[in-house]
Protein backbone atom coordinates (compact mmCIF):
# COMPACT_ATOMS: atom_id res chain seq x y z
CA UNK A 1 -11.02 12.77 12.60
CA UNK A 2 -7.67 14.28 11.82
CA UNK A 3 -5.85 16.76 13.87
CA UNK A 4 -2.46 18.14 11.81
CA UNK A 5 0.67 18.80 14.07
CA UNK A 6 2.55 22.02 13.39
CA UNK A 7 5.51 21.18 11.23
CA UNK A 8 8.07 21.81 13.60
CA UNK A 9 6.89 18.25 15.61
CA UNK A 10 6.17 16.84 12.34
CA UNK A 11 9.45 17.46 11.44
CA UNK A 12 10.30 16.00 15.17
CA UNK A 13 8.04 12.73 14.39
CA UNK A 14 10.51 11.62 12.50
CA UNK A 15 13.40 12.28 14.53
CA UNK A 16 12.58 10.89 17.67
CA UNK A 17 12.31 7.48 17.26
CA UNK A 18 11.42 6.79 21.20
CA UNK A 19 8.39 9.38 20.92
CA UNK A 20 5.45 8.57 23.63
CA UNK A 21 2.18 6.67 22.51
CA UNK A 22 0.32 9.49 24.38
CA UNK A 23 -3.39 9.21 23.95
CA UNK A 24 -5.32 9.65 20.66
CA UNK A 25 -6.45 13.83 19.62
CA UNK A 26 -10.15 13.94 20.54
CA UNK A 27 -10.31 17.60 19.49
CA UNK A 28 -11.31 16.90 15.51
CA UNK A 29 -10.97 19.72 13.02
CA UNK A 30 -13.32 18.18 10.41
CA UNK A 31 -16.58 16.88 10.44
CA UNK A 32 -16.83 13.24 11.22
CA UNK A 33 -18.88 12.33 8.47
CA UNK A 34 -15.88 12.49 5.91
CA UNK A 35 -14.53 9.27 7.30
CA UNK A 36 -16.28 5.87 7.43
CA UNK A 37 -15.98 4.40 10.39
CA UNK A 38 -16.42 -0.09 10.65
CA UNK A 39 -18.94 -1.82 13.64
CA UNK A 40 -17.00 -3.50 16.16
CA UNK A 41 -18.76 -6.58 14.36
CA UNK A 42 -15.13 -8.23 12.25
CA UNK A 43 -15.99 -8.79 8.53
CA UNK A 44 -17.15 -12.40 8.30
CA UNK A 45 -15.06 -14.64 6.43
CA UNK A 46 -16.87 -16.41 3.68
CA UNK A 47 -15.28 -18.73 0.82
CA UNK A 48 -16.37 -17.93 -3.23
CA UNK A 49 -18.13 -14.25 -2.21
CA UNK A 50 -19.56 -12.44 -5.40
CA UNK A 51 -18.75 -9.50 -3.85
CA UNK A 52 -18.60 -6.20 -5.97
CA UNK A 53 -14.93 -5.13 -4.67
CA UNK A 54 -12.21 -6.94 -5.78
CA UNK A 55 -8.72 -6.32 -4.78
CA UNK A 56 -5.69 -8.45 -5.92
CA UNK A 57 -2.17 -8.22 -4.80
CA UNK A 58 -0.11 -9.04 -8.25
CA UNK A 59 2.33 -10.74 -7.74
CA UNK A 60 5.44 -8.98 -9.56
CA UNK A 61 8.56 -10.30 -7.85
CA UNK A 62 10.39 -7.37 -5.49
CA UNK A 63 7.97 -4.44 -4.97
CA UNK A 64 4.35 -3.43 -4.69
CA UNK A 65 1.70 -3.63 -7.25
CA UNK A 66 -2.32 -3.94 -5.72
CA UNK A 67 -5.21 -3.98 -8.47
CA UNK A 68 -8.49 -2.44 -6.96
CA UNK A 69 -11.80 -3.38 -9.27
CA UNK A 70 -15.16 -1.96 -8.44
CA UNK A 71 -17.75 -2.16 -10.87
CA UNK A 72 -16.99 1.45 -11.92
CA UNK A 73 -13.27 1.59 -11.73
CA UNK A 74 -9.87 -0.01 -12.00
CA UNK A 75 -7.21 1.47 -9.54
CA UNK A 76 -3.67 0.31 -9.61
CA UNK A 77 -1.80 1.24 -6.42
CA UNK A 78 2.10 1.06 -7.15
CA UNK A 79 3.69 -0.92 -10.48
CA UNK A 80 6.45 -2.82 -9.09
CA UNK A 81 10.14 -2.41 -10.59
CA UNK A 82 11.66 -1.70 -13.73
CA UNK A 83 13.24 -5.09 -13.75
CA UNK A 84 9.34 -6.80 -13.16
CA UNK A 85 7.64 -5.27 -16.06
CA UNK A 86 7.02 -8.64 -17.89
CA UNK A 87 5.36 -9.81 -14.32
CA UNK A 88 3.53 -6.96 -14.19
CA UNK A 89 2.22 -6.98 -17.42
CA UNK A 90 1.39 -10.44 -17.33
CA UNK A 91 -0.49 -10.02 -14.14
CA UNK A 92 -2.48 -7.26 -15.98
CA UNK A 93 -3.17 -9.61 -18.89
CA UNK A 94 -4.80 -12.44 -16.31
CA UNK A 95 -6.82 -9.63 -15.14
CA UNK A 96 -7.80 -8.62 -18.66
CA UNK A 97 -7.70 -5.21 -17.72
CA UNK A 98 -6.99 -2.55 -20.42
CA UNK A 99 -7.99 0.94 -18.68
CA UNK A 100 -6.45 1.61 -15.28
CA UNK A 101 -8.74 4.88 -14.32
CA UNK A 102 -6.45 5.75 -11.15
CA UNK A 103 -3.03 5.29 -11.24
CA UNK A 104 -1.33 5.79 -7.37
CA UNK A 105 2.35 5.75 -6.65
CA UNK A 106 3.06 5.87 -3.15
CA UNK A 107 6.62 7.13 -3.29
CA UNK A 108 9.39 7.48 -5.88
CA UNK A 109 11.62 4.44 -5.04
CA UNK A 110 12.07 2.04 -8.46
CA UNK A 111 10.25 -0.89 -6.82
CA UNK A 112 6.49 1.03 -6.52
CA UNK A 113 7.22 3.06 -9.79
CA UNK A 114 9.16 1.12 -12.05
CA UNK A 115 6.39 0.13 -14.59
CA UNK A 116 4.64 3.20 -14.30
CA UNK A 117 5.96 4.89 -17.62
CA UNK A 118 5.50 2.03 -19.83
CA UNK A 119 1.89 1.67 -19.05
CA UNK A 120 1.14 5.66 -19.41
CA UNK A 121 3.26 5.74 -22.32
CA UNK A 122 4.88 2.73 -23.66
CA UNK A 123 7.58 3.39 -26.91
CA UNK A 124 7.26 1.40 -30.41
CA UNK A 125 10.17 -0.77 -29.30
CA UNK A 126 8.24 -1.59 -25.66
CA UNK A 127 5.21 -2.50 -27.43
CA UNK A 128 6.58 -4.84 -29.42
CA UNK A 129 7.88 -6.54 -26.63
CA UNK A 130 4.50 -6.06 -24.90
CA UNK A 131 1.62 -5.98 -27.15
CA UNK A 132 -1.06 -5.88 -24.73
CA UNK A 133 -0.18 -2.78 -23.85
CA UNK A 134 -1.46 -1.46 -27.30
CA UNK A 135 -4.45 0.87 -26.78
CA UNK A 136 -3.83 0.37 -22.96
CA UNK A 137 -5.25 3.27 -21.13
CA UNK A 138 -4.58 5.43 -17.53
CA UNK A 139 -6.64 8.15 -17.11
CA UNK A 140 -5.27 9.84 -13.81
CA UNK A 141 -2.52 9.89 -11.66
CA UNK A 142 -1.61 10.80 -8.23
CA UNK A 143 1.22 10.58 -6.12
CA UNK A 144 2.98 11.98 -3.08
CA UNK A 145 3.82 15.36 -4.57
CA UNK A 146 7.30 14.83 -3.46
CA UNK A 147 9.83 15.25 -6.60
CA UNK A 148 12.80 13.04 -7.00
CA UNK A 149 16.03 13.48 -9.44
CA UNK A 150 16.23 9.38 -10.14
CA UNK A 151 15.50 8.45 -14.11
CA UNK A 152 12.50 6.53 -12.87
CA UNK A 153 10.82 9.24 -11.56
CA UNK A 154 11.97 11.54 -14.09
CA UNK A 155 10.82 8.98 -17.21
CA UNK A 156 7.28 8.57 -15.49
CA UNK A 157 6.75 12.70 -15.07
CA UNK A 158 7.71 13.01 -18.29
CA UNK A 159 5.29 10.44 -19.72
CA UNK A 160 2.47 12.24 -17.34
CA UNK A 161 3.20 15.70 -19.27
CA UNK A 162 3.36 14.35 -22.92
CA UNK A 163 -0.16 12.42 -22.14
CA UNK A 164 -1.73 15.71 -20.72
CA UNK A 165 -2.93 13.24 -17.62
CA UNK A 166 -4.96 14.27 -15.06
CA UNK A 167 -2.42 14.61 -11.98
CA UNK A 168 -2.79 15.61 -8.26
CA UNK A 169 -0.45 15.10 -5.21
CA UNK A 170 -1.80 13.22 -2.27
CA UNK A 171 -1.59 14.52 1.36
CA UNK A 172 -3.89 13.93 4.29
CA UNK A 173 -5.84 16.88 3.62
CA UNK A 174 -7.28 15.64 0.46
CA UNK A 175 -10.60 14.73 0.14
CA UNK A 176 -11.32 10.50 0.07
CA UNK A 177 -11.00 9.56 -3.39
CA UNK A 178 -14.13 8.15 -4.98
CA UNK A 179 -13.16 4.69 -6.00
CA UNK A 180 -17.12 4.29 -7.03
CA UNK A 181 -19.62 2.32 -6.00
CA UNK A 182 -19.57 3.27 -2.35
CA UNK A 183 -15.47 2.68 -2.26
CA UNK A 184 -13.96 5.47 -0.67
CA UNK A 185 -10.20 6.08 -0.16
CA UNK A 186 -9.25 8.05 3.07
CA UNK A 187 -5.26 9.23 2.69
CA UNK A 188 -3.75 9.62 6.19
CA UNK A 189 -0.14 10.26 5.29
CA UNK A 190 1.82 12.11 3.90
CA UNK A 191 0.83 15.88 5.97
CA UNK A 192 0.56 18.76 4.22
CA UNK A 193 3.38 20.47 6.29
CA UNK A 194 5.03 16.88 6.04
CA UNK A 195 5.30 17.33 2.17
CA UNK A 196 5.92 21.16 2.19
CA UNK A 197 9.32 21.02 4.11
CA UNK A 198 10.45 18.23 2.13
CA UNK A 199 9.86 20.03 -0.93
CA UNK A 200 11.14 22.78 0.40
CA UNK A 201 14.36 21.57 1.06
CA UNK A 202 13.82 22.00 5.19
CA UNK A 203 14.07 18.04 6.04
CA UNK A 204 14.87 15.43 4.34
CA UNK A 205 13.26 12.02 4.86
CA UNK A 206 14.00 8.78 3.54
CA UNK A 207 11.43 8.40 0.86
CA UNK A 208 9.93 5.11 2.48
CA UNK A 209 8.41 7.61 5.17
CA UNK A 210 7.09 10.17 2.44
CA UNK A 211 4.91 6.75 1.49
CA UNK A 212 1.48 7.61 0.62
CA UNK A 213 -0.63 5.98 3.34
CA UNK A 214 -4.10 5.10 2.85
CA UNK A 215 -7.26 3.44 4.04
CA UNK A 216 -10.18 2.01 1.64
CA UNK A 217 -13.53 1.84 3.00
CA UNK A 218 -16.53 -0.09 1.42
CA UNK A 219 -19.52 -0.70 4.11
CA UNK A 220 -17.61 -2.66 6.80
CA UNK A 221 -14.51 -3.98 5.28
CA UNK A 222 -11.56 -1.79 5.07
CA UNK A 223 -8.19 -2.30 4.06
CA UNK A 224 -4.99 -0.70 5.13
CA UNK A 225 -2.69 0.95 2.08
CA UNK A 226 1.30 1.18 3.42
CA UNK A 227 3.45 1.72 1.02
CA UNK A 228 6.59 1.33 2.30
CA UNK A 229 6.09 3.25 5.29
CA UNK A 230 8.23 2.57 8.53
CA UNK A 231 7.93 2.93 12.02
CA UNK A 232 7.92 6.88 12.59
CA UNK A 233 4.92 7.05 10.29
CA UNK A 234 3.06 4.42 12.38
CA UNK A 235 3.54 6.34 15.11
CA UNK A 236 2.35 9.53 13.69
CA UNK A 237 -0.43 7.89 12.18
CA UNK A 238 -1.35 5.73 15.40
CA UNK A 239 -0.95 9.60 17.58
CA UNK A 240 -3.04 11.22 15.15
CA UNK A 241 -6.23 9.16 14.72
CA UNK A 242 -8.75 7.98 16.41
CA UNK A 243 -8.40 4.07 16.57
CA UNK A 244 -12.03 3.41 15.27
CA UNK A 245 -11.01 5.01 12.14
CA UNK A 246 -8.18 2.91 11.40
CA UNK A 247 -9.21 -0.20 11.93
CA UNK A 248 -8.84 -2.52 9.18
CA UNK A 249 -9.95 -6.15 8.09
CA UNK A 250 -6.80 -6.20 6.17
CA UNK A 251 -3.40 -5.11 5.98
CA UNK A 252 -1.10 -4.56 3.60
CA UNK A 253 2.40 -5.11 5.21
CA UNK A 254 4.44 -2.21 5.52
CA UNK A 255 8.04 -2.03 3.38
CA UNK A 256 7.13 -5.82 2.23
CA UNK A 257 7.55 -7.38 5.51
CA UNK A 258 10.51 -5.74 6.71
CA UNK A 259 11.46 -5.09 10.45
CA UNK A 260 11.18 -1.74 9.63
CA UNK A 261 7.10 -1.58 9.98
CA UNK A 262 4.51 -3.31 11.37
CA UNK A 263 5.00 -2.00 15.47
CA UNK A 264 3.14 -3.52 17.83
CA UNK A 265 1.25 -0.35 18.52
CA UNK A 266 0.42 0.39 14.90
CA UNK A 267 -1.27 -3.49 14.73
CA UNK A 268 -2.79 -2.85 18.18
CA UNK A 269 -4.75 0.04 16.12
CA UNK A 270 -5.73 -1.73 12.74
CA UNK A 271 -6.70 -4.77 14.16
CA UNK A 272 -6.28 -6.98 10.94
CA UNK A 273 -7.78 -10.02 10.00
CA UNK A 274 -5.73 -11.05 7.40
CA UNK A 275 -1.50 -9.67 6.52
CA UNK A 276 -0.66 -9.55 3.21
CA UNK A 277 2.75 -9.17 2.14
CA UNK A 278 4.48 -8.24 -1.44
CA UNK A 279 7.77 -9.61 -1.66
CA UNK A 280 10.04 -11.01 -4.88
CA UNK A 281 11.53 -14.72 -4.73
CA UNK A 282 14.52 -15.92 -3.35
CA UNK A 283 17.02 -14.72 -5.91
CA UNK A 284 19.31 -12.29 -4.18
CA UNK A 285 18.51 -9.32 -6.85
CA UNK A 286 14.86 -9.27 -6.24
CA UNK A 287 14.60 -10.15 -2.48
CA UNK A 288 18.16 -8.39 -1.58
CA UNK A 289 16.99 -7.89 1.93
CA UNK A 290 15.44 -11.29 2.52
CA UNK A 291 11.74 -9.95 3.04
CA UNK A 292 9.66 -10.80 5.05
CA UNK A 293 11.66 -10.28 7.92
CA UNK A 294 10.85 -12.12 11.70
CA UNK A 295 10.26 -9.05 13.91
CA UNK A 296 6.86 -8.25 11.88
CA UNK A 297 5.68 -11.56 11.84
CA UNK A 298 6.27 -12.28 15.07
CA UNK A 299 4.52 -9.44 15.79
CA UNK A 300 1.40 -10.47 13.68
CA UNK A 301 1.06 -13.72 15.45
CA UNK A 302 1.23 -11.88 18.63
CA UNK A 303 -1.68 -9.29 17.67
CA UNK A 304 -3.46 -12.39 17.23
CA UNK A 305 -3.57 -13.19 13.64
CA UNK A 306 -4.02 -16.52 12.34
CA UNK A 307 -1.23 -17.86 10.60
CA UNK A 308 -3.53 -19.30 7.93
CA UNK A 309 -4.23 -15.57 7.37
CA UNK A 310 -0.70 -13.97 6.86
CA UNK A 311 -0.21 -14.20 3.04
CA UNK A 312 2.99 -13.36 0.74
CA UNK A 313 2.91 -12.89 -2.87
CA UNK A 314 6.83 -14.93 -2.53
CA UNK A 315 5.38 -18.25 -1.25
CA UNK A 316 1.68 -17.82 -2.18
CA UNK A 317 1.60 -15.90 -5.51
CA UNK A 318 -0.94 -13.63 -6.71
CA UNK A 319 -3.40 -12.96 -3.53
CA UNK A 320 -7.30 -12.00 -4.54
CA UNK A 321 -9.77 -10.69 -1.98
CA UNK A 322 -13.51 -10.47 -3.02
CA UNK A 323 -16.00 -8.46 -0.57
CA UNK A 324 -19.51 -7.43 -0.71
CA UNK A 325 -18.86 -4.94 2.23
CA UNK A 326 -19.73 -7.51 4.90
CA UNK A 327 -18.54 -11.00 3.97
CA UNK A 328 -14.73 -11.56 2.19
CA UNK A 329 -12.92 -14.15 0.52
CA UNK A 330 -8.91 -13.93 0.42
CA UNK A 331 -7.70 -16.20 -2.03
CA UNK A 332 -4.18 -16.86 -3.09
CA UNK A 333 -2.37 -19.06 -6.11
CA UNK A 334 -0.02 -21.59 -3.46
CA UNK A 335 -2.03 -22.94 -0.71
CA UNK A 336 0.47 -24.77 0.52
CA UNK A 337 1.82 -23.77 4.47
CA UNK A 338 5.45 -21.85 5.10
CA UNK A 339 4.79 -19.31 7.66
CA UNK A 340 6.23 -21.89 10.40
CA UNK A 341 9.51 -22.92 7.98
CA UNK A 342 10.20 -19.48 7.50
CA UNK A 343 9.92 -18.21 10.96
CA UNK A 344 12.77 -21.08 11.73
CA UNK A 345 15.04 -20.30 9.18
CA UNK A 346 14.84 -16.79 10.17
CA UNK A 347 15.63 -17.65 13.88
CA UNK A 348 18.67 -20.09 12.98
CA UNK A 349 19.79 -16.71 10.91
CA UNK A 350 19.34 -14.91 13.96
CA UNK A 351 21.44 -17.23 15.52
CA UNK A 352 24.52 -16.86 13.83
């Protein structure tokens, strides 16, 4: 399964960006048994499956928010941005869902965190202004471990403490959360030592590569959690694991589509099916960067992906998958085509 680096070449992971692609650790610490592992067999595709898992990427403008129903649990991974709350909460109205059982922020940055305050602890004046929200409920938390001074992160601790929420840290050494119902969730990043010599003050990162990273396993589907993770985490995580446990039938696109994920390498490992990506419209303050960018999906059409199968929340709105554990559906609002439109204008801007 997992085999940790010391932290001095964790530390060095991140540094050297032109590390080799040296061969997979064979030598596993832990028993193989804690990690699922999917048939060589893909996931069949199957239209209108009443399958018991059901993910949906909201869509909630710039940032990241993925709802995870199993008939046990509701998981929200990530709650957008401070400036997307009335997205967010919208997308949680569709979804009629009032009790979020595990709550997990990948990393501190406003755009993954920014709505997770109000739904832990929203204030008279918020719940006027959302009053769904009333007798809304999150019952744990998790998160990288990794402290940061911005008022976000502060406001969202501080609702944590005055709730008396259940809280952990996640790091690869953590056992797969139980999602219920057979759904497990396997975290692969960050490392223990990772974490300790960032909170320690020894390295600094930026936070995009302190991004919880994390696979969900339900019979044979699978779907790869990024955060905003960037290239030197791929290549950790690609130099650290066998290949047969992260394969994945889908992806969720690293840093919303940005040139800064989604290596060649890393996609010759998962071996999606399907790309989805969360990115906010074209207005410059919520898609300052102009996500998705052309490197990754290049790179997705080259690791053999359908086009028909690379989704984003900014042309195709919300995105639902529905799995049984062997077939899946993946379902968004827009049908309509602009992978091939967007690869051109992002050539001619090449260009200039």
């Amino acid at each position: 399964m997992k085999k940790f680096l010391s932290a001095a070449m964790v530390f060095a992971t991140f540094l050297i960006c032109g590390c080799g692609g040296g061969g997979q650790n064979s030598g596993n610490e832990n028993s193989s048994a804690e990690i699922e592992t999917q048939s060589d067999e893909p996931v069949a595709e199957a239209k209108d499956v009443k399958g018991d898992l059901k993910i949906t990427m909201l869509n909630v403008g710039q940032g990241d928010a993925i709802l995870i129903q199993t008939k046990s649990q509701n998981i929200l991974i990530d709650t957008s941005d401070t400036d997307e709350r009335d997205l967010l909460v919208a997308e949680l109205e569709k979804a009629k869902i009032k009790t979020v059982d595990k709550l997990i922020l990948t990393h501190p940055h406003a755009d993954h965190i920014g709505g997770a305050k109000l739904l832990i602890s929203p204030t008279n004046k918020e719940l006027k202004s959302y009053p769904y929200l009333k007798d809304f409920l999150v019952r744990e938390v998790y998160d990288n471990g990794v402290a940061s001074t911005s008022p976000v992160y502060k406001g969202y601790m501080s609702a944590v403490k005055s709730k008396n929420l259940k809280y952990e840290s996640l790091t690869s050494d953590h056992d797969p959360l139980d999602f219920g119902n057979g759904v497990k969730f396997e975290i692969l990043f960050p490392t223990p030592e990772t974490a300790k010599l960032i909170k320690n003050g020894e390295t600094k990162t930026d936070p995009n590569n302190e991004s919880v990273v994390g696979r969900l396993v339900y019979k044979k589907f699978s779907m790869m959690f990024t955060g905003d993770a960037e290239k030197p985490v791929e290549r950790y995580i690609v130099n650290n694991f066998d290949k047969k446990n992260l394969k994945s039938t889908i992806l969720k696109s690293g840093h919303h589509g940005s040139y800064t994920a989604s290596t060649k390498d890393f996609l010759n490992a998962v071996t999606p099916q399907y790309v989805l990506i969360s990115a906010g419209p074209e207005e410059e303050r919520r898609n300052t960067y102009g996500h998705p960018h052309l490197e990754p999906l290049e790179n997705y059409i080259a690791a053999g992906i359908e086009e028909k199968n690379i989704l984003c929340t900014r042309f195709n709105g919300t995105i639902t998958i529905k799995t049984d554990g062997k077939n899946v559906s993946v379902e968004s609002e827009e049908k309509g085509a602009w992978l091939d439109e967007w690869i051109a204008k992002k050539k001619k801007e090449r260009k200039k």
